[in-house]
Protein backbone atom coordinates (compact mmCIF):
# COMPACT_ATOMS: atom_id res chain seq x y z
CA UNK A 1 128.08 133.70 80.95
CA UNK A 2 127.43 130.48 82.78
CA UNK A 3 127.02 127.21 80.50
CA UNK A 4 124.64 125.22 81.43
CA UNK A 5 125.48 120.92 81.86
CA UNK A 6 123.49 118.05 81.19
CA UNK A 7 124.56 115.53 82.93
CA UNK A 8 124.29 111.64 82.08
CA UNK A 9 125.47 108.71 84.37
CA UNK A 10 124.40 104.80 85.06
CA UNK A 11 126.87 104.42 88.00
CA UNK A 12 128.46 105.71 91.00
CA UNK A 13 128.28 109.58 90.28
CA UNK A 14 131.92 110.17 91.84
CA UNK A 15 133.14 112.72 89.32
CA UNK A 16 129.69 114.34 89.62
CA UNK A 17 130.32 115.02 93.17
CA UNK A 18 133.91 116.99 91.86
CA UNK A 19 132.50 118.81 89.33
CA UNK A 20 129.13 119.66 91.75
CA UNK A 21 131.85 120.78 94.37
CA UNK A 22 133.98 123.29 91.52
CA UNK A 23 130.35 124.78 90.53
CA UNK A 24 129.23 125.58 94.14
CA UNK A 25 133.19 126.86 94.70
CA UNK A 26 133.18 129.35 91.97
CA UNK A 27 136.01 127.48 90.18
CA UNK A 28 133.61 126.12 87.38
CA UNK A 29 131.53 129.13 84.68
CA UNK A 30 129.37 126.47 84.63
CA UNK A 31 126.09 125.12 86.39
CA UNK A 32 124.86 121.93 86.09
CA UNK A 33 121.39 121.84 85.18
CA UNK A 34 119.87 118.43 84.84
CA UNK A 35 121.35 114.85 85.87
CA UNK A 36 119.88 111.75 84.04
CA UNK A 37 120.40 108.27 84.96
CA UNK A 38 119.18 104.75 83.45
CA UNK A 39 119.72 103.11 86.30
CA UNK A 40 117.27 103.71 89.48
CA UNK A 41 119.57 103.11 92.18
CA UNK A 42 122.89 104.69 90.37
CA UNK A 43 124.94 106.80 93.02
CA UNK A 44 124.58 109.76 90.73
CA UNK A 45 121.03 110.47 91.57
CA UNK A 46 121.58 110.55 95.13
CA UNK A 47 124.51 112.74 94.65
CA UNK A 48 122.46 114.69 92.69
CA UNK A 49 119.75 115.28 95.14
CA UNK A 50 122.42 115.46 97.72
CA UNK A 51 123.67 119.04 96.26
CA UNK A 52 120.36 120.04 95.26
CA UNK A 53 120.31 119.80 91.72
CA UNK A 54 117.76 118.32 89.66
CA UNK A 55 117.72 114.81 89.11
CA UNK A 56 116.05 111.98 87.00
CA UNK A 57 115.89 108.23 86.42
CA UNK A 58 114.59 107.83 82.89
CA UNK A 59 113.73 103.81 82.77
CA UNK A 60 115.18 102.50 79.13
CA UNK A 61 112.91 99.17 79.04
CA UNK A 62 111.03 98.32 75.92
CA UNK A 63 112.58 101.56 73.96
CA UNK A 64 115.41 101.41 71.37
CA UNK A 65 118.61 103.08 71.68
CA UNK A 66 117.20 106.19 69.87
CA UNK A 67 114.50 106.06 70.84
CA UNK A 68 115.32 106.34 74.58
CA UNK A 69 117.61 108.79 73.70
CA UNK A 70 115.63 111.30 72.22
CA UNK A 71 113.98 111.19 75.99
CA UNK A 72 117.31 112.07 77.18
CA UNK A 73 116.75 115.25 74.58
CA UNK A 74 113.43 116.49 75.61
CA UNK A 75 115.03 116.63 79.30
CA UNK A 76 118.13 118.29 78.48
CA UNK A 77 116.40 120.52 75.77
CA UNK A 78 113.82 121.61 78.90
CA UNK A 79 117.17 122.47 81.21
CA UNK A 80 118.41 124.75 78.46
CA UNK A 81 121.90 122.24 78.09
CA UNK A 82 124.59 123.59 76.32
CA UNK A 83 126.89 120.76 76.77
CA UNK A 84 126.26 117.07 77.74
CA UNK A 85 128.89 115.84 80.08
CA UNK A 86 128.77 111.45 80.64
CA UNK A 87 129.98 110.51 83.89
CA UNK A 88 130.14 106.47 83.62
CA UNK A 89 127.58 106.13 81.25
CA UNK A 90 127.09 102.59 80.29
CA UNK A 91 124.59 103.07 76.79
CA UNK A 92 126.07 103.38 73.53
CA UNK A 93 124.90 107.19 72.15
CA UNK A 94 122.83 106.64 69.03
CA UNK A 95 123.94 108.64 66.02
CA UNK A 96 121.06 110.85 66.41
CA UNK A 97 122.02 112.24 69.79
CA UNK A 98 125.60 112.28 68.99
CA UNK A 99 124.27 114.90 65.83
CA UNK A 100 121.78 116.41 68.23
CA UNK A 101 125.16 117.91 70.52
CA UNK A 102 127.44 117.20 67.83
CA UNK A 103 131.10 118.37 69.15
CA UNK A 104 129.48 119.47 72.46
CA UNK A 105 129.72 115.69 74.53
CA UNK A 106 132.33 115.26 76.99
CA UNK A 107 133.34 111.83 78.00
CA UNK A 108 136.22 110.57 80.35
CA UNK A 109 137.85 107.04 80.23
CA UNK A 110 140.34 105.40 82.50
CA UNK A 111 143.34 105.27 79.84
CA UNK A 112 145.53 107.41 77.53
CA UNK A 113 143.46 107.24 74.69
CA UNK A 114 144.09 106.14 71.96
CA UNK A 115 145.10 103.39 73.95
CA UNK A 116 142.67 101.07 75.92
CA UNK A 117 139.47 101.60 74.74
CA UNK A 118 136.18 99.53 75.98
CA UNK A 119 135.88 98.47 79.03
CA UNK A 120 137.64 97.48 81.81
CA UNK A 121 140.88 99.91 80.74
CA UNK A 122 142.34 98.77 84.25
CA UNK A 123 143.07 94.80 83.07
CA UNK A 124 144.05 95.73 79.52
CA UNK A 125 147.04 98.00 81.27
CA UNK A 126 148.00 95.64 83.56
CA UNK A 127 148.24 92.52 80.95
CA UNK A 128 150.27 95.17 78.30
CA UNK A 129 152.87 95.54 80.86
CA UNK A 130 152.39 99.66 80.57
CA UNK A 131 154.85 101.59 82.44
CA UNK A 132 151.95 104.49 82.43
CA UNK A 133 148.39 105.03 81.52
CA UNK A 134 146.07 107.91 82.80
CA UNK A 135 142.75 109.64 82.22
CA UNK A 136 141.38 110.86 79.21
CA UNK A 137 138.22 113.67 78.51
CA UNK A 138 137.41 113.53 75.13
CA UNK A 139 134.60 114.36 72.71
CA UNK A 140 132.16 112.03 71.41
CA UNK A 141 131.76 110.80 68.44
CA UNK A 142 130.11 107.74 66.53
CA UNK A 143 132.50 105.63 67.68
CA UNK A 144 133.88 104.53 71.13
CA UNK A 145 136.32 105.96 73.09
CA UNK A 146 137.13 107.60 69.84
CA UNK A 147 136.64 111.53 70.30
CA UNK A 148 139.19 114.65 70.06
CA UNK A 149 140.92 114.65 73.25
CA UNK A 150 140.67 117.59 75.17
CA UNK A 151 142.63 116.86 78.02
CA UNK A 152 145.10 113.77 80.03
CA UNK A 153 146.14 113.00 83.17
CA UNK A 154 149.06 110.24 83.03
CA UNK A 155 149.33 107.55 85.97
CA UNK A 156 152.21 105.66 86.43
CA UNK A 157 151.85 101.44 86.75
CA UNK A 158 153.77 100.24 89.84
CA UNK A 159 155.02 97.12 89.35
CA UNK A 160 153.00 96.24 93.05
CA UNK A 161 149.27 97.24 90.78
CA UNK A 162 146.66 95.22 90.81
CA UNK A 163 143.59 96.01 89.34
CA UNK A 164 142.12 97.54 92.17
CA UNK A 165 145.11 99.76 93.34
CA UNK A 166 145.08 101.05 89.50
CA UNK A 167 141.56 101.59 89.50
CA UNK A 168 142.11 104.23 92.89
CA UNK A 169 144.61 105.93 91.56
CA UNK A 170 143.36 106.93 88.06
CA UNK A 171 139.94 107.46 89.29
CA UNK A 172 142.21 109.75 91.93
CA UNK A 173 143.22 111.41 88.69
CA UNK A 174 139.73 111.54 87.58
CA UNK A 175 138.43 113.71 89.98
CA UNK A 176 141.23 116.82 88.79
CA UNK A 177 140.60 116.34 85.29
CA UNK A 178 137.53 116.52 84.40
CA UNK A 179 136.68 119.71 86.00
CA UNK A 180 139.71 120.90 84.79
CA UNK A 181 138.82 119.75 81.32
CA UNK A 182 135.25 121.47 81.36
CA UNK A 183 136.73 124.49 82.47
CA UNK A 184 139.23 124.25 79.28
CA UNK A 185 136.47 123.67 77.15
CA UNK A 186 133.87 126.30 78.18
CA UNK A 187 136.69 129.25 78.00
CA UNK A 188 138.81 127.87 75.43
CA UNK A 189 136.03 126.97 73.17
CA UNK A 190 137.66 124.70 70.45
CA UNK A 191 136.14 123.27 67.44
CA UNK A 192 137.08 120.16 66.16
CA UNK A 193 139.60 120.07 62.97
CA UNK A 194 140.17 115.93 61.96
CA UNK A 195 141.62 114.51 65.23
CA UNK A 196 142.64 117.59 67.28
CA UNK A 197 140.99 120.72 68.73
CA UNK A 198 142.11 124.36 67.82
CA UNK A 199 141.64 126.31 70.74
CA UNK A 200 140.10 129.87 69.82
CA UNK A 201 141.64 131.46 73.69
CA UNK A 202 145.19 130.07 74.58
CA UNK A 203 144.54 126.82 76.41
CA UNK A 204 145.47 127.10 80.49
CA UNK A 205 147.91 124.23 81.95
């Protein structure tokens, strides 16, 4: 059975494009059904429209956080979602959604979580003096960058990084995982236990 993604972005759309180009390969049992963006000129709605899947800018202004995201709901509810996949989303998910899909939001950040959360993972790397950070795709939860992690990608730090030759190569690493980490997810369907996943089918390397 194919799942069906909802799929929630305020920014470029780049891992969008990945995961749009393992559906239409095969690679992916999954389709993505809806793309929602609170931004009007975000790259993900043109990337959207650009593989010809449906695509909407809902306009936050003048509603609160839950209340804006319960319009998120009615859209994904209408597309059938199963799971909710963020793609550089910028809004803080109110408790309600979170509830709404609870254990069924994928996120990715730019860092071996637990390490680096909030923003701008690329400077706090750099001014640690890491020898190697990476990509995370986690759950969400209530809190930030704070999910069970379903899958990494490490990235070494050259001593020649800055933060822009950082930023290429983990968002390089970006693109593999989180396909591969929806993938994991839809066939190895884990529930949460604490901090970690139990996979219910042998997880795939």
């Amino acid at each position: 059975m194919t799942t069906t993604l909802g799929v929630i972005s305020s920014g470029r759309g780049e891992n969008l494009r990945y995961i749009l180009q393992e559906e239409r390969s095969g690679r992916l049992p999954a389709r993505v059904g809806v793309v929602l963006v609170d931004q009007p000129d975000a790259g993900a709605l043109r990337i959207a429209r650009e593989y010809g899947a449906s695509a909407y800018f809902l306009d936050p202004a003048g509603l609160s956080r839950e209340e804006y995201d319960k319009k998120l709901i009615a859209h994904l509810e209408a597309e059938g979602v199963q799971l909710v996949i963020l793609t550089g989303y910028m809004r803080i998910l109110s408790p309600y959604f979170v509830r709404h899909y609870r254990d069924r939001i994928l996120n990715i950040h730019p860092a071996l979580l637990p390490s680096f959360r909030g923003m701008d993972a690329f400077s706090q790397a750099l001014e640690h003096g890491v020898k190697w950070t990476g990509t995370t795709v986690h759950i969400v939860d209530e809190e930030v960058d704070h999910g069970p992690i379903v899958y990494q990608i490490p990235v070494r730090v050259l001593d020649s990084d800055t933060h822009d030759s950082l930023k290429a190569r983990i968002q390089r690493a970006e693109y593999r995982a989180y396909p591969k980490a929806i993938k994991m997810f839809i066939e190895g369907r884990p529930r949460v236990q604490g901090r970690t996943l139990v996979w219910q089918t042998e997880e795939k390397n």
